[in-house]
Protein backbone atom coordinates (compact mmCIF):
# COMPACT_ATOMS: atom_id res chain seq x y z
CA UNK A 1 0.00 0.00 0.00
CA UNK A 2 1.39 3.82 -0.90
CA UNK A 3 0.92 5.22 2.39
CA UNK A 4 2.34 9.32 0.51
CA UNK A 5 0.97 11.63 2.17
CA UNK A 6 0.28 15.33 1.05
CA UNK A 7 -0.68 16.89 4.25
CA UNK A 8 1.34 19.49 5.21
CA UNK A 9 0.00 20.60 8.27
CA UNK A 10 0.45 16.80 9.88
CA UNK A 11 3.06 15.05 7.77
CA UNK A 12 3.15 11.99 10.46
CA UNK A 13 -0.50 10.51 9.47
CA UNK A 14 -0.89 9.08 6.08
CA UNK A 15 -3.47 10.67 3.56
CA UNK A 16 -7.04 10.16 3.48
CA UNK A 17 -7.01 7.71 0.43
CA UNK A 18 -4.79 5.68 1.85
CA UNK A 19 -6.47 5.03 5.04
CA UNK A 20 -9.87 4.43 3.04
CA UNK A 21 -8.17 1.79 0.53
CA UNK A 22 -6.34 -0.28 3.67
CA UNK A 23 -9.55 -0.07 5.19
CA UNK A 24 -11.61 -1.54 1.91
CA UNK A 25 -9.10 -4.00 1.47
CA UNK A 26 -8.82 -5.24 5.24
CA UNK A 27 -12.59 -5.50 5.47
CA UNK A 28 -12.70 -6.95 2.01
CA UNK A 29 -10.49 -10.03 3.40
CA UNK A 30 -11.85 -10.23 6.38
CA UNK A 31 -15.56 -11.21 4.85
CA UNK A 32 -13.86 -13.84 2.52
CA UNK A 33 -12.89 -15.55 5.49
CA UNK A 34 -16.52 -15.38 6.75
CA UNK A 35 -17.86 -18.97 6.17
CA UNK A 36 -21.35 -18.80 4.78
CA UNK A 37 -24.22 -18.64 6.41
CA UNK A 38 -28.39 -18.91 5.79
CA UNK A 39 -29.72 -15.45 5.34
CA UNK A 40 -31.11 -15.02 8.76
CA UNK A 41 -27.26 -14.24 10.02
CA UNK A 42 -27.45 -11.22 7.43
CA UNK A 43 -27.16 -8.77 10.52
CA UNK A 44 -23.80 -10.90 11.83
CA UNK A 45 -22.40 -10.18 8.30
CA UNK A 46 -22.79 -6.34 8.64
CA UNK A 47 -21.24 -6.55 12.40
CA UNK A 48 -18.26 -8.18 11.22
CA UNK A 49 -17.43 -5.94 8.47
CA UNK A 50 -18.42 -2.56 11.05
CA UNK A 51 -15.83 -4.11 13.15
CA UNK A 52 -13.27 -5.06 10.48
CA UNK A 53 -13.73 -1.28 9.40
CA UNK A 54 -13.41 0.15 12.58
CA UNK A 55 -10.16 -2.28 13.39
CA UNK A 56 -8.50 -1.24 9.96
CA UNK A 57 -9.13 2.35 10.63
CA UNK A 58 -7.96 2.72 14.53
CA UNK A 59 -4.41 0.72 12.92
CA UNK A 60 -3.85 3.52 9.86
CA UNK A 61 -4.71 6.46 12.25
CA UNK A 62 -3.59 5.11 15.12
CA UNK A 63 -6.03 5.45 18.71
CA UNK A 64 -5.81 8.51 20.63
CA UNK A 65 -8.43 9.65 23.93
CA UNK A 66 -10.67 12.31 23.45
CA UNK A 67 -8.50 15.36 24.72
CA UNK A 68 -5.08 14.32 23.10
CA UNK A 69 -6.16 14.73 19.36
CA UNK A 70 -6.10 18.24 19.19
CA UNK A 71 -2.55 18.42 21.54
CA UNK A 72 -1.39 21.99 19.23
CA UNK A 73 -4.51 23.69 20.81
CA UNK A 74 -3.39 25.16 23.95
CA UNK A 75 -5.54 24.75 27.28
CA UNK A 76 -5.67 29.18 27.44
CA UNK A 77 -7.17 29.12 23.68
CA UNK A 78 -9.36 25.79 24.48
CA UNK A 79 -11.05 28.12 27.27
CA UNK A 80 -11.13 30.96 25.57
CA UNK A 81 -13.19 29.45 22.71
CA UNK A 82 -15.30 27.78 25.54
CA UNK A 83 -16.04 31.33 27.04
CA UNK A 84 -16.92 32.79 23.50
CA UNK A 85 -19.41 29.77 22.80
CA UNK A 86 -20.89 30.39 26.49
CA UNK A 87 -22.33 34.49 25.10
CA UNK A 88 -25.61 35.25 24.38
CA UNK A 89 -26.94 35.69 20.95
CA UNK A 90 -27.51 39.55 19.91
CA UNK A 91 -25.80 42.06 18.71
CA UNK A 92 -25.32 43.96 21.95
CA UNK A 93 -22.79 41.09 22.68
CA UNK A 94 -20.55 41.53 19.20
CA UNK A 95 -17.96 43.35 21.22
CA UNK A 96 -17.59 41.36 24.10
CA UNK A 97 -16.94 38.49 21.06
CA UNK A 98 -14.88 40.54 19.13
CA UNK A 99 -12.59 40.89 22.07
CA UNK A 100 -12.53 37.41 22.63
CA UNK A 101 -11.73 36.67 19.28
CA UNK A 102 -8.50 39.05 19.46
CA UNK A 103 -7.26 36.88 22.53
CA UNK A 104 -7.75 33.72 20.37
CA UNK A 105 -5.90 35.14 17.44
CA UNK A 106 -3.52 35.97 19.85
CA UNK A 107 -3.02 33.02 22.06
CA UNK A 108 -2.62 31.01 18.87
């Protein structure tokens, strides 16, 4: 598999197509493997290849928790943008967001 990778921004993880065609192709031999089966096990069929998917995907991209995948986001701009989301809709609130959104531009 060709695993070149365009992204500039994140040169580490391989691109998109990449991860889509190792993930057709895993799940693709996994469900020859799959012995057959009467139609009623239709719904075991679809469960394997979910999984297969899922497996093929979490090896290209690797697994990361929930608060490690954006790691270039500081925790200052994280609660800024959490503070900003938190105003009240209106225009008599635009400046209190527009100085929020300096100190993002900033902190970044």
């Amino acid at each position: 598999m060709n695993c070149t990778n365009t992204n500039k921004l994140m040169p580490h993880r391989p691109s998109r197509g990449a991860i889509s065609r190792f993930a057709l192709i895993s799940a693709y031999n996994r469900t020859e493997s799959l012995p057959n089966a009467p139609p009623s096990d239709v719904n075991a069929y679809w469960d394997e290849i979910t999984t297969s998917l899922h497996s093929a995907g979490n090896f290209a991209c690797g697994t990361a928790p929930p608060g490690a995948r954006k790691h270039w986001i500081s925790d200052r701009t994280v609660a800024l943008l959490k503070s900003r989301s938190n105003i009240p809709a209106g225009p008599e609130h635009n400046p209190v967001r527009g100085i929020i959104r300096r100190q993002v531009k900033l902190s970044v």
